[in-house]
N, C-alpha and C. Protein backbone atom coordinates (compact mmCIF):
# COMPACT_ATOMS: atom_id res chain seq x y z
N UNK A 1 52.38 137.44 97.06
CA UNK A 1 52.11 137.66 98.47
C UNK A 1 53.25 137.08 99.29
N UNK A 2 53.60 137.89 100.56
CA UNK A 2 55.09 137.74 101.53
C UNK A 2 54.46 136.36 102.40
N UNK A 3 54.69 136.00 102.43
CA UNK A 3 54.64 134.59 103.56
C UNK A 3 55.11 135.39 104.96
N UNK A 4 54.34 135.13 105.86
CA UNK A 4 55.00 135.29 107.40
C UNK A 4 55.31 133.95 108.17
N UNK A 5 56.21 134.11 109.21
CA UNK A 5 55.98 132.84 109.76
C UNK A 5 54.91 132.60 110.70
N UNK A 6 54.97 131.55 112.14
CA UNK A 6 53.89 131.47 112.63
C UNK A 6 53.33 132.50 113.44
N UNK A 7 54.90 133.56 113.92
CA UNK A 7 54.56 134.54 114.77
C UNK A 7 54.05 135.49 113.83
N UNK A 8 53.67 135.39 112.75
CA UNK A 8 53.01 137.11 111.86
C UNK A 8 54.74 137.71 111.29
N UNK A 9 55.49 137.25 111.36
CA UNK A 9 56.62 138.02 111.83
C UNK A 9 57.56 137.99 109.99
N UNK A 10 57.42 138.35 109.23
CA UNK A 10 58.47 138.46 107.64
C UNK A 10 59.87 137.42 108.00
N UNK A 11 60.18 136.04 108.06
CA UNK A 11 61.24 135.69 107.08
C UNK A 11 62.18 136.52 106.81
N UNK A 12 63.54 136.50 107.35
CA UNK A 12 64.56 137.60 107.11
C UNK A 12 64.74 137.34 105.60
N UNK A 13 64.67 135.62 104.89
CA UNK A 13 65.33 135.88 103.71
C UNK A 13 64.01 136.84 102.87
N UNK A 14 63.49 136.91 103.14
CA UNK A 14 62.64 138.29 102.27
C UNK A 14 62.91 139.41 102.21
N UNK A 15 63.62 139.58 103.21
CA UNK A 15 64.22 141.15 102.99
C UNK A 15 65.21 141.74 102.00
N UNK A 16 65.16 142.91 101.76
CA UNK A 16 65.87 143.22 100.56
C UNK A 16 67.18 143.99 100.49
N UNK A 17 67.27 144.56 101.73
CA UNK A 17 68.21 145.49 102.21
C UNK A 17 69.15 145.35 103.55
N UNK A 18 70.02 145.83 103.91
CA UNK A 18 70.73 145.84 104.95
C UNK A 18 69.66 146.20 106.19
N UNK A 19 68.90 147.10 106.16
CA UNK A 19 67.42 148.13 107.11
C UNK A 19 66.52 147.12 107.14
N UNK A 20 66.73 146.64 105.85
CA UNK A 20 65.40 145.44 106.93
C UNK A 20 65.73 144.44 107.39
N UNK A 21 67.26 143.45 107.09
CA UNK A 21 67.51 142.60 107.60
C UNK A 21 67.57 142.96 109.29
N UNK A 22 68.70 144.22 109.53
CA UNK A 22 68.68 144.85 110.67
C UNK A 22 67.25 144.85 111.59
N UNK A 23 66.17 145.41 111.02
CA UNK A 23 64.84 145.48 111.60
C UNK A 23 64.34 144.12 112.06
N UNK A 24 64.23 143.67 111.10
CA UNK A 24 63.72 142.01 111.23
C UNK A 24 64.34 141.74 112.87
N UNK A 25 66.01 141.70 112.71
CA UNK A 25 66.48 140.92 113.57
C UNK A 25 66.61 141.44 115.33
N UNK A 26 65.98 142.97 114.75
CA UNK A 26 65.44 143.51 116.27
C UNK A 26 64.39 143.15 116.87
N UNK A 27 63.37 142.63 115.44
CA UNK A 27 61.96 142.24 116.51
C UNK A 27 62.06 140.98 116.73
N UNK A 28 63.16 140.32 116.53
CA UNK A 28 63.22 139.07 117.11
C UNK A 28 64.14 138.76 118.42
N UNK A 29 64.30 140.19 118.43
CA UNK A 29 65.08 140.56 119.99
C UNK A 29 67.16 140.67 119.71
N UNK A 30 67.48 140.67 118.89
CA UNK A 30 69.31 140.56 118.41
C UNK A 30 69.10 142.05 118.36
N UNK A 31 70.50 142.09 118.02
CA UNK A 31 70.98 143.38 117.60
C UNK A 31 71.35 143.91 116.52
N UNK A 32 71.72 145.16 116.28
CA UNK A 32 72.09 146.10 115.08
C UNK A 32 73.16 146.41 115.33
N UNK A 33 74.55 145.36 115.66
CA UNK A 33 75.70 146.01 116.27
C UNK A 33 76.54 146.39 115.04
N UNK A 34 77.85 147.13 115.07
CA UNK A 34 78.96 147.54 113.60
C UNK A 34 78.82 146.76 113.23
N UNK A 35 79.74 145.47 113.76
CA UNK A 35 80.17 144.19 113.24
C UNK A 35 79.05 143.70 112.28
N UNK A 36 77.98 143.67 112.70
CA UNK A 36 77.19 142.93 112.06
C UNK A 36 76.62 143.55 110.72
N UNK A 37 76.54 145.14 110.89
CA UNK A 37 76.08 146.28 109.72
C UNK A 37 77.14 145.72 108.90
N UNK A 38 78.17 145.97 109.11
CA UNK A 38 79.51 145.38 108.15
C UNK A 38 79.67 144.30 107.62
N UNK A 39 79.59 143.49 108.16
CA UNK A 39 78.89 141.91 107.83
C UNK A 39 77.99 141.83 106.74
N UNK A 40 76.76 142.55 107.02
CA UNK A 40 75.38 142.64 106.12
C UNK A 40 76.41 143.39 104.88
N UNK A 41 76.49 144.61 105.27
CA UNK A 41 77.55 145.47 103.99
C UNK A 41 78.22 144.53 103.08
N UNK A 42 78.69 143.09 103.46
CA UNK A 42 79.59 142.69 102.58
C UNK A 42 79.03 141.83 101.94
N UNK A 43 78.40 141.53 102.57
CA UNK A 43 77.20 140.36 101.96
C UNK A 43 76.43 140.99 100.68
N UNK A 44 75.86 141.78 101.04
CA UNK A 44 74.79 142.96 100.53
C UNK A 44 75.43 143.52 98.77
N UNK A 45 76.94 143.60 99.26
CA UNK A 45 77.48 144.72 97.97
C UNK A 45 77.92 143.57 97.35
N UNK A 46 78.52 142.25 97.78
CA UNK A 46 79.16 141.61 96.63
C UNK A 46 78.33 140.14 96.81
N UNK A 47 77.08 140.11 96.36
CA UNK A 47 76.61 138.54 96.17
C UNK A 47 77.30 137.28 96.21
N UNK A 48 78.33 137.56 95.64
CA UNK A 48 79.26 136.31 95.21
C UNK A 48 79.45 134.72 96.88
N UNK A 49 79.94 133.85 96.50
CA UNK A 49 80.20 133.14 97.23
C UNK A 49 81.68 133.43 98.35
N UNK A 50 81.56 133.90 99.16
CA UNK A 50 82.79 134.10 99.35
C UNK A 50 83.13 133.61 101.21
N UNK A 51 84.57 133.24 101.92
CA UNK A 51 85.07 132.26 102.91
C UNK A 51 84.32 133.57 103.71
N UNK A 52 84.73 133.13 105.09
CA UNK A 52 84.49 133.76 106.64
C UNK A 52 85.84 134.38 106.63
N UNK A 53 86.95 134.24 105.99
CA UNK A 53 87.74 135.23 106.09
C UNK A 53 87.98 136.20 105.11
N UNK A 54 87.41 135.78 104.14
CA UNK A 54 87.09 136.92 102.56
C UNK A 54 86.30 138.27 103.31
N UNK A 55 85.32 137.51 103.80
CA UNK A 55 84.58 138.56 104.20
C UNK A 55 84.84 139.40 105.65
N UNK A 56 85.45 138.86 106.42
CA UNK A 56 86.53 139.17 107.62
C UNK A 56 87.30 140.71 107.05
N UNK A 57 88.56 139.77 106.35
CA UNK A 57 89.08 141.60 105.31
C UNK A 57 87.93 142.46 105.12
N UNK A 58 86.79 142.33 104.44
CA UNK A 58 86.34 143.22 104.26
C UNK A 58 85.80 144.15 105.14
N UNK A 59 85.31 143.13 106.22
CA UNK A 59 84.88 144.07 107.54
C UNK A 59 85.83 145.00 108.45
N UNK A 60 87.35 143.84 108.12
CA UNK A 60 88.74 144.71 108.55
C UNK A 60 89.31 145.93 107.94
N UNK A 61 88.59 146.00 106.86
CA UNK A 61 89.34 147.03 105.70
C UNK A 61 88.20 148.45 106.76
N UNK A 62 86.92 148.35 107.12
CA UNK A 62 86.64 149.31 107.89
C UNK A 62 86.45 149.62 109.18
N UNK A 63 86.55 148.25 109.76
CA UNK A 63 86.55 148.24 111.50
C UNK A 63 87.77 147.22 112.06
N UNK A 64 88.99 147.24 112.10
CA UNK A 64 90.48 146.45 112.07
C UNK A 64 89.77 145.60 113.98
N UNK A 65 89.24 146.39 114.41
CA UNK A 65 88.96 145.92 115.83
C UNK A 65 88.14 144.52 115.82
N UNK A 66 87.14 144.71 114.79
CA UNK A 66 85.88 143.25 114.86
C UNK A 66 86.99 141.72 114.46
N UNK A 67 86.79 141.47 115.51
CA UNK A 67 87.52 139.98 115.95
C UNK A 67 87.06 138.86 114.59
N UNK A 68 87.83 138.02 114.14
CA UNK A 68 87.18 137.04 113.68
C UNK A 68 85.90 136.00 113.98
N UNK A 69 86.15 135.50 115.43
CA UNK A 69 85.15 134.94 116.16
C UNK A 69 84.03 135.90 115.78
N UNK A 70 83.57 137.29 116.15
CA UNK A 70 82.50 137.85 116.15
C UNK A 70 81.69 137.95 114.52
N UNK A 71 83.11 137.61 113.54
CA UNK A 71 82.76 137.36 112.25
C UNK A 71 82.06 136.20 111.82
N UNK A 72 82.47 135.15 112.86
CA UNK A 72 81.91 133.54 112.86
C UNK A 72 81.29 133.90 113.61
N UNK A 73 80.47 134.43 114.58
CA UNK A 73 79.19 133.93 115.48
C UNK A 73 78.17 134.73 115.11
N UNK A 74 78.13 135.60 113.81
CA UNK A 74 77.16 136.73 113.28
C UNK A 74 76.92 135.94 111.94
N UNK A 75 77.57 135.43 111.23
CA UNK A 75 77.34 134.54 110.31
C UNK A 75 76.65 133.17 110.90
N UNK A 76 77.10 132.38 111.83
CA UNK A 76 76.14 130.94 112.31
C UNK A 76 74.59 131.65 112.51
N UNK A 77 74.55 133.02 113.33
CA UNK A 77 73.12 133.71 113.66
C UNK A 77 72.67 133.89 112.12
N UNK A 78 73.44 134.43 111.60
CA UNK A 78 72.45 134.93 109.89
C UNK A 78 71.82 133.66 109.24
N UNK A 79 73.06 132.55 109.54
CA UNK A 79 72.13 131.43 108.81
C UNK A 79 70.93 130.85 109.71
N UNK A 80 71.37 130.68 110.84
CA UNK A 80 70.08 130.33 111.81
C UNK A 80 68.62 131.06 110.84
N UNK A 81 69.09 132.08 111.27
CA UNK A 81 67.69 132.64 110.97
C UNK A 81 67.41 132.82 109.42
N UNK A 82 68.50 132.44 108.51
CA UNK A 82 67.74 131.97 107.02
C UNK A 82 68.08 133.45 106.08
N UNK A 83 68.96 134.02 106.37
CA UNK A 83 69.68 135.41 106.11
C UNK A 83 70.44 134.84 105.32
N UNK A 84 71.46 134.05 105.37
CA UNK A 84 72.61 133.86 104.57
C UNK A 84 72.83 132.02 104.73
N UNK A 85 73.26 131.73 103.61
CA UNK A 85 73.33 129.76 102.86
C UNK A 85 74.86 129.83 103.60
N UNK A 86 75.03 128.79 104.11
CA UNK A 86 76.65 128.17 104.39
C UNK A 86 76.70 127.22 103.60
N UNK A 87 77.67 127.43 102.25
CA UNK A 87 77.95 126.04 101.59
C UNK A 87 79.14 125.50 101.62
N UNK A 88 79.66 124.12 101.91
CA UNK A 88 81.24 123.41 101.52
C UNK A 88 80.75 122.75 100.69
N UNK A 89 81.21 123.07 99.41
CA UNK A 89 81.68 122.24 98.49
C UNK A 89 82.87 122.26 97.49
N UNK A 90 83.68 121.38 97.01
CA UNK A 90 84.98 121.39 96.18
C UNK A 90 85.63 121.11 97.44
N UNK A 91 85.75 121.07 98.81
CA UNK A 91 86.64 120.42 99.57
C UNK A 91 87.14 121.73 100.39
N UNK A 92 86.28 122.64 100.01
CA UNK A 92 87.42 124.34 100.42
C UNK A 92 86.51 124.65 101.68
N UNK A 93 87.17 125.55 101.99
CA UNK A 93 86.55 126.34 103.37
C UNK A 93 85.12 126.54 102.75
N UNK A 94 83.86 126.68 103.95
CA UNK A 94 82.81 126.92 104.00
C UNK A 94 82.64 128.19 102.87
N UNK A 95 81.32 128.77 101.96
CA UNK A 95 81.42 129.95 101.28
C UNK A 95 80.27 130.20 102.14
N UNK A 96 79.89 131.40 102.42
CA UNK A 96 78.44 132.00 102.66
C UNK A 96 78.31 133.19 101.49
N UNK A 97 77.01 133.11 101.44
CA UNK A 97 76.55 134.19 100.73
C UNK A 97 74.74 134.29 101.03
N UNK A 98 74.05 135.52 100.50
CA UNK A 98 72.80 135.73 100.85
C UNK A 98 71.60 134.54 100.48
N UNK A 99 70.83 134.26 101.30
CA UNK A 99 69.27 133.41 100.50
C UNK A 99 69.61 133.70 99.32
N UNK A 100 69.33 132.98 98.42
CA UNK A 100 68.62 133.20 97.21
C UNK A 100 68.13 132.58 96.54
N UNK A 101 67.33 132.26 95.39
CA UNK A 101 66.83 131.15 94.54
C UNK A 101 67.43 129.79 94.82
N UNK A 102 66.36 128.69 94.19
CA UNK A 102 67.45 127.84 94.51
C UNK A 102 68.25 127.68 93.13
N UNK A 103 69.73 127.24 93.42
CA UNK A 103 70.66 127.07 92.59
C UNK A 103 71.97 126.11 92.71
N UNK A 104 72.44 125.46 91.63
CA UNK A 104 73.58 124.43 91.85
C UNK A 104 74.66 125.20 91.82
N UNK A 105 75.90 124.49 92.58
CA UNK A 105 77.20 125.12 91.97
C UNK A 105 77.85 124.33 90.96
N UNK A 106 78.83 125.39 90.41
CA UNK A 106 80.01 124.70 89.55
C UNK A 106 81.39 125.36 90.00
N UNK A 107 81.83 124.02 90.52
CA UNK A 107 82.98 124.26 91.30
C UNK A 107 84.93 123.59 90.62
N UNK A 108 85.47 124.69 90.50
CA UNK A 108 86.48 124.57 89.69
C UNK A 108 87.47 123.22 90.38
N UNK A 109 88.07 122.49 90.20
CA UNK A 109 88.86 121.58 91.31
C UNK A 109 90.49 122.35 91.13
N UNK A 110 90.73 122.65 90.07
CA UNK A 110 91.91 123.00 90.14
C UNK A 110 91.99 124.86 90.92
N UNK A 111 91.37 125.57 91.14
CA UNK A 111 91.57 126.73 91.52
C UNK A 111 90.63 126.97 92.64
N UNK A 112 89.55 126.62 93.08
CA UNK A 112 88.37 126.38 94.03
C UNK A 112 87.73 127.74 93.30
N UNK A 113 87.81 128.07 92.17
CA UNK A 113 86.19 129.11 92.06
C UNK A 113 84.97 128.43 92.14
N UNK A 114 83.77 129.32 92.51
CA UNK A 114 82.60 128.71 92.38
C UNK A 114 81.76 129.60 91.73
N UNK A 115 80.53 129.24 90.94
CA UNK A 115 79.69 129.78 90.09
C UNK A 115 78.42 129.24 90.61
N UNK A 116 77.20 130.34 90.52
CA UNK A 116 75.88 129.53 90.90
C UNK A 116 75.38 129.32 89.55
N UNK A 117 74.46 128.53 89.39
CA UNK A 117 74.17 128.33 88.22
C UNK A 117 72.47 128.07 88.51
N UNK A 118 71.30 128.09 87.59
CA UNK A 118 70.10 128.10 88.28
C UNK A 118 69.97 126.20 88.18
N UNK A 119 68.86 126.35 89.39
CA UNK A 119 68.78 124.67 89.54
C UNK A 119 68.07 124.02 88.27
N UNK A 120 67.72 124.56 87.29
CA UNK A 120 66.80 123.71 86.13
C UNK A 120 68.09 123.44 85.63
N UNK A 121 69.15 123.85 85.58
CA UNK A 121 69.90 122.93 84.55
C UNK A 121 70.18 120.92 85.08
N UNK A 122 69.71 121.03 86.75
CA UNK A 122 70.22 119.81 87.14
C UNK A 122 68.84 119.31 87.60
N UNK A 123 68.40 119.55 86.63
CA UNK A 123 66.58 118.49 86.90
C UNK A 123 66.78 117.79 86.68
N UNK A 124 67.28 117.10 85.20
CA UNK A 124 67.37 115.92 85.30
C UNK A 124 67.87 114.94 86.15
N UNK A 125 68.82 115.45 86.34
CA UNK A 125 69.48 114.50 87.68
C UNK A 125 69.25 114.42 88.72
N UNK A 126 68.67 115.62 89.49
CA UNK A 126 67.64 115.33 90.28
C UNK A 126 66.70 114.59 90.13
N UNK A 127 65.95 114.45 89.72
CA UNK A 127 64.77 113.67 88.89
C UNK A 127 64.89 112.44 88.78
N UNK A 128 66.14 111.74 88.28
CA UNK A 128 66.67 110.51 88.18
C UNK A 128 67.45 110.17 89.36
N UNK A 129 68.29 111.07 90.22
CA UNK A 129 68.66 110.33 91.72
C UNK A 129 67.48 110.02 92.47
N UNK A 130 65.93 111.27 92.16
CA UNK A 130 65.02 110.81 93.31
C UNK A 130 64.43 109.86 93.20
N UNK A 131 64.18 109.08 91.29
CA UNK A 131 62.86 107.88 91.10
C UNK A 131 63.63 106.86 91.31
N UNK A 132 65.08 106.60 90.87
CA UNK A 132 66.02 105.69 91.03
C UNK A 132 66.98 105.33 92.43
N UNK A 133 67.17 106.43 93.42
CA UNK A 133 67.59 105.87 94.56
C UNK A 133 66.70 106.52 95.90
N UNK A 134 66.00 107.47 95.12
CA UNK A 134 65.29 107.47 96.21
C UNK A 134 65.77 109.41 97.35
N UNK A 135 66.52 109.27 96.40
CA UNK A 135 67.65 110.50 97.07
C UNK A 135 67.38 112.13 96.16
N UNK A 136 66.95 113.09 97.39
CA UNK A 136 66.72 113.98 97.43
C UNK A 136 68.28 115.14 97.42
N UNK A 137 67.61 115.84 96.32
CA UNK A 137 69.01 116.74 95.96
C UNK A 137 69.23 117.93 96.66
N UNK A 138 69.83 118.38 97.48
CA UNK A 138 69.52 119.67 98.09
C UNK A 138 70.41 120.95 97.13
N UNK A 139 69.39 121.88 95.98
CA UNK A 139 69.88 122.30 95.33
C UNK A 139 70.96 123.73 95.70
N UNK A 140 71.16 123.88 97.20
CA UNK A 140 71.83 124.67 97.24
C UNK A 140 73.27 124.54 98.07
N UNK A 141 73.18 123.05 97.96
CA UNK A 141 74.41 122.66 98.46
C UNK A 141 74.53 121.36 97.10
N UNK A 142 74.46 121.38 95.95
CA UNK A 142 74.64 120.63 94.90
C UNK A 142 75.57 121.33 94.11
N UNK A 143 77.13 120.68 94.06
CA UNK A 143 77.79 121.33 93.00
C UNK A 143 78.31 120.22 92.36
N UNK A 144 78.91 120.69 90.93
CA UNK A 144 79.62 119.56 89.82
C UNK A 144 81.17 120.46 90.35
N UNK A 145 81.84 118.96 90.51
CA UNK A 145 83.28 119.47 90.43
C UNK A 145 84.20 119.43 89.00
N UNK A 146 84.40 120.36 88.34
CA UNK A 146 85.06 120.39 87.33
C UNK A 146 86.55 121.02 86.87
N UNK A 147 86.67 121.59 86.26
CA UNK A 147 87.67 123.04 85.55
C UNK A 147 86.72 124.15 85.05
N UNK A 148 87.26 125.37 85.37
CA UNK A 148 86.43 126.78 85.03
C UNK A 148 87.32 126.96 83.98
N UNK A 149 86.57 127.78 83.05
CA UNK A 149 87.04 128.69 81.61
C UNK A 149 88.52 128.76 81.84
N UNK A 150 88.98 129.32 82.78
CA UNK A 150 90.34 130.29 83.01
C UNK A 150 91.02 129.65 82.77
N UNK A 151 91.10 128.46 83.92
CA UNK A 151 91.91 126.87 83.79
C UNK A 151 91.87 126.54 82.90
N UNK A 152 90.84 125.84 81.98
CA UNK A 152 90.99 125.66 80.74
C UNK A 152 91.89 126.33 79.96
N UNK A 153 91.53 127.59 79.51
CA UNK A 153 92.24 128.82 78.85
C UNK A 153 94.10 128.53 79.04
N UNK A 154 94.61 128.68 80.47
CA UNK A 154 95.53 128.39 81.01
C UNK A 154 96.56 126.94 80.24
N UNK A 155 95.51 126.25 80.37
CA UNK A 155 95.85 124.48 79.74
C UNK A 155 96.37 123.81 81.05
N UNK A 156 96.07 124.24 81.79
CA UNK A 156 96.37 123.80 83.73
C UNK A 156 96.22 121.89 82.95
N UNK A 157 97.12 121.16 83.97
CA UNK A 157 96.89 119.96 83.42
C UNK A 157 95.82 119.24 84.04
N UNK A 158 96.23 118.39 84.10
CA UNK A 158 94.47 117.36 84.61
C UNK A 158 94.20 117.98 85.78
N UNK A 159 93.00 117.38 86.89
CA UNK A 159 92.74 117.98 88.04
C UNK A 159 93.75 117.13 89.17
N UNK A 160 94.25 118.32 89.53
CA UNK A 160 95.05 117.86 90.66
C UNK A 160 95.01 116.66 91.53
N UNK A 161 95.80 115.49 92.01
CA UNK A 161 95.71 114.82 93.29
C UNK A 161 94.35 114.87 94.32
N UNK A 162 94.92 116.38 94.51
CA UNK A 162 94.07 116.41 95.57
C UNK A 162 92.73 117.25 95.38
N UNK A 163 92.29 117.75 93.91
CA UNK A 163 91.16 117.82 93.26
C UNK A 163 90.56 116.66 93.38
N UNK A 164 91.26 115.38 92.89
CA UNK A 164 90.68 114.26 92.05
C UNK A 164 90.28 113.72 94.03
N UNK A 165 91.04 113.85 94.91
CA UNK A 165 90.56 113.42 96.05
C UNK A 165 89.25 113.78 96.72
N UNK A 166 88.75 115.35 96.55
CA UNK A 166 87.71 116.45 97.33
C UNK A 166 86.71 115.64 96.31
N UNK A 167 86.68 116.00 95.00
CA UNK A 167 85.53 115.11 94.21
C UNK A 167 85.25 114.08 94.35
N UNK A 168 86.58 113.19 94.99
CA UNK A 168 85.50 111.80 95.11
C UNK A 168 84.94 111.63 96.65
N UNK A 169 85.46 112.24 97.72
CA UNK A 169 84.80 112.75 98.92
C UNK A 169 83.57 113.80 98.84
N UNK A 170 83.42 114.81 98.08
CA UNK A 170 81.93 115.25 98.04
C UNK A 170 81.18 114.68 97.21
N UNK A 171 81.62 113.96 95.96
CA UNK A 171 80.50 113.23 95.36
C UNK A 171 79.34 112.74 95.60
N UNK A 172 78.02 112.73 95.66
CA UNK A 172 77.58 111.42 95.50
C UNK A 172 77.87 110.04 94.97
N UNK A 173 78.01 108.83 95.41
CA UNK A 173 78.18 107.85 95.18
C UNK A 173 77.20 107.27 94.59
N UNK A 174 77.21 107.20 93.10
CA UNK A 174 76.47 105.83 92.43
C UNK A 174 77.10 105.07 91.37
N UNK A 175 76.77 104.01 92.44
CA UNK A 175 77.42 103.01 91.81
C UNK A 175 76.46 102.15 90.33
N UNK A 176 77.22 101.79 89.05
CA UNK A 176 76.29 101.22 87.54
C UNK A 176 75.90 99.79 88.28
N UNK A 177 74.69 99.51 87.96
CA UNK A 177 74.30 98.73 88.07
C UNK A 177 73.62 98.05 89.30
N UNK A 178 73.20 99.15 90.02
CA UNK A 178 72.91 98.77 91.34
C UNK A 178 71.04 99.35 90.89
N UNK A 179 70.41 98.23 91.76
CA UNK A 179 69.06 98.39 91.33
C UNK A 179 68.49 99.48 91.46
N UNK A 180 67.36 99.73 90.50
CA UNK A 180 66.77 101.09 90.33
C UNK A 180 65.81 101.41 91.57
């Protein structure tokens, strides 16, 4: 069964399509403008995590006119209303991509790819940051900073300077031996 909110009204992240996100966001009084169909379009066809200017090109590749700004103020509205996740993590520009399950990232330090991965692999640690400090994991802004396959493959050397810097700035901090 669909959950509504208090107005009776469907939760955009329930929607499944470009037509109903669009619909949704008419009866909440916005619009169905290009920019924004295009927007949804890019979102829609490639799931993946991708910047405000990844997805910019793409809207440029069919409307060269839609401004960047209008690319950033249709994305802050999508997340408002629970359409699309804004995540920074690995130190890189913001990624957006659609609602979806919840899920951790794995974030490359030497190349900035990111991978979702489902959140049961980081129960445990959830589990153990919440009985032990008390600290709540938010699984869709939770990533491990590491090396991806490729890098590996590559033999890229350790993680960069300024890898080894973004990881210890998004980390969580826990420190051994500090009471449970």
């Amino acid at each position: 069964m669909v959950k509504h909110d208090a107005a009776g009204i469907l939760p955009l992240a329930e929607f499944a399509t470009i037509e109903d996100v669009l619909a949704g966001l008419r009866e909440r009084g916005g619009r169905a403008t290009t920019a924004r169909r295009l927007l949804l379009s890019a979102l829609f066809g490639d799931r993946k995590h991708r910047s405000a200017e990844e997805l910019a090109d793409e809207v440029h590749a069919q409307a060269p006119e839609v401004n960047i700004s209008t690319i950033y103020r249709n994305l802050d509205e999508l997340v408002r209303l629970g359409v699309v996740d804004r995540s920074r993590l690995g130190g890189g520009p913001a990624a957006y991509h659609l609602v979806s399950a919840s899920h951790g990232h794995l974030v490359c330090g030497q190349c900035g790819a990111m991978t979702e991965v489902p959140s049961e692999l980081f129960g445990d640690i959830a589990s153990t940051l919440a009985s032990r400090y008390g600290f709540a994991v938010d699984p869709h802004r939770f990533g491990v900073i590491g090396r991806c396959a490729g890098c590996q493959q590559r033999k890229a050397g350790p993680l960069s300077h300024l890898a080894q810097q973004r990881a210890r700035r998004d980390a969580p901090l826990i420190k051994p031996g500090l009471p449970a």
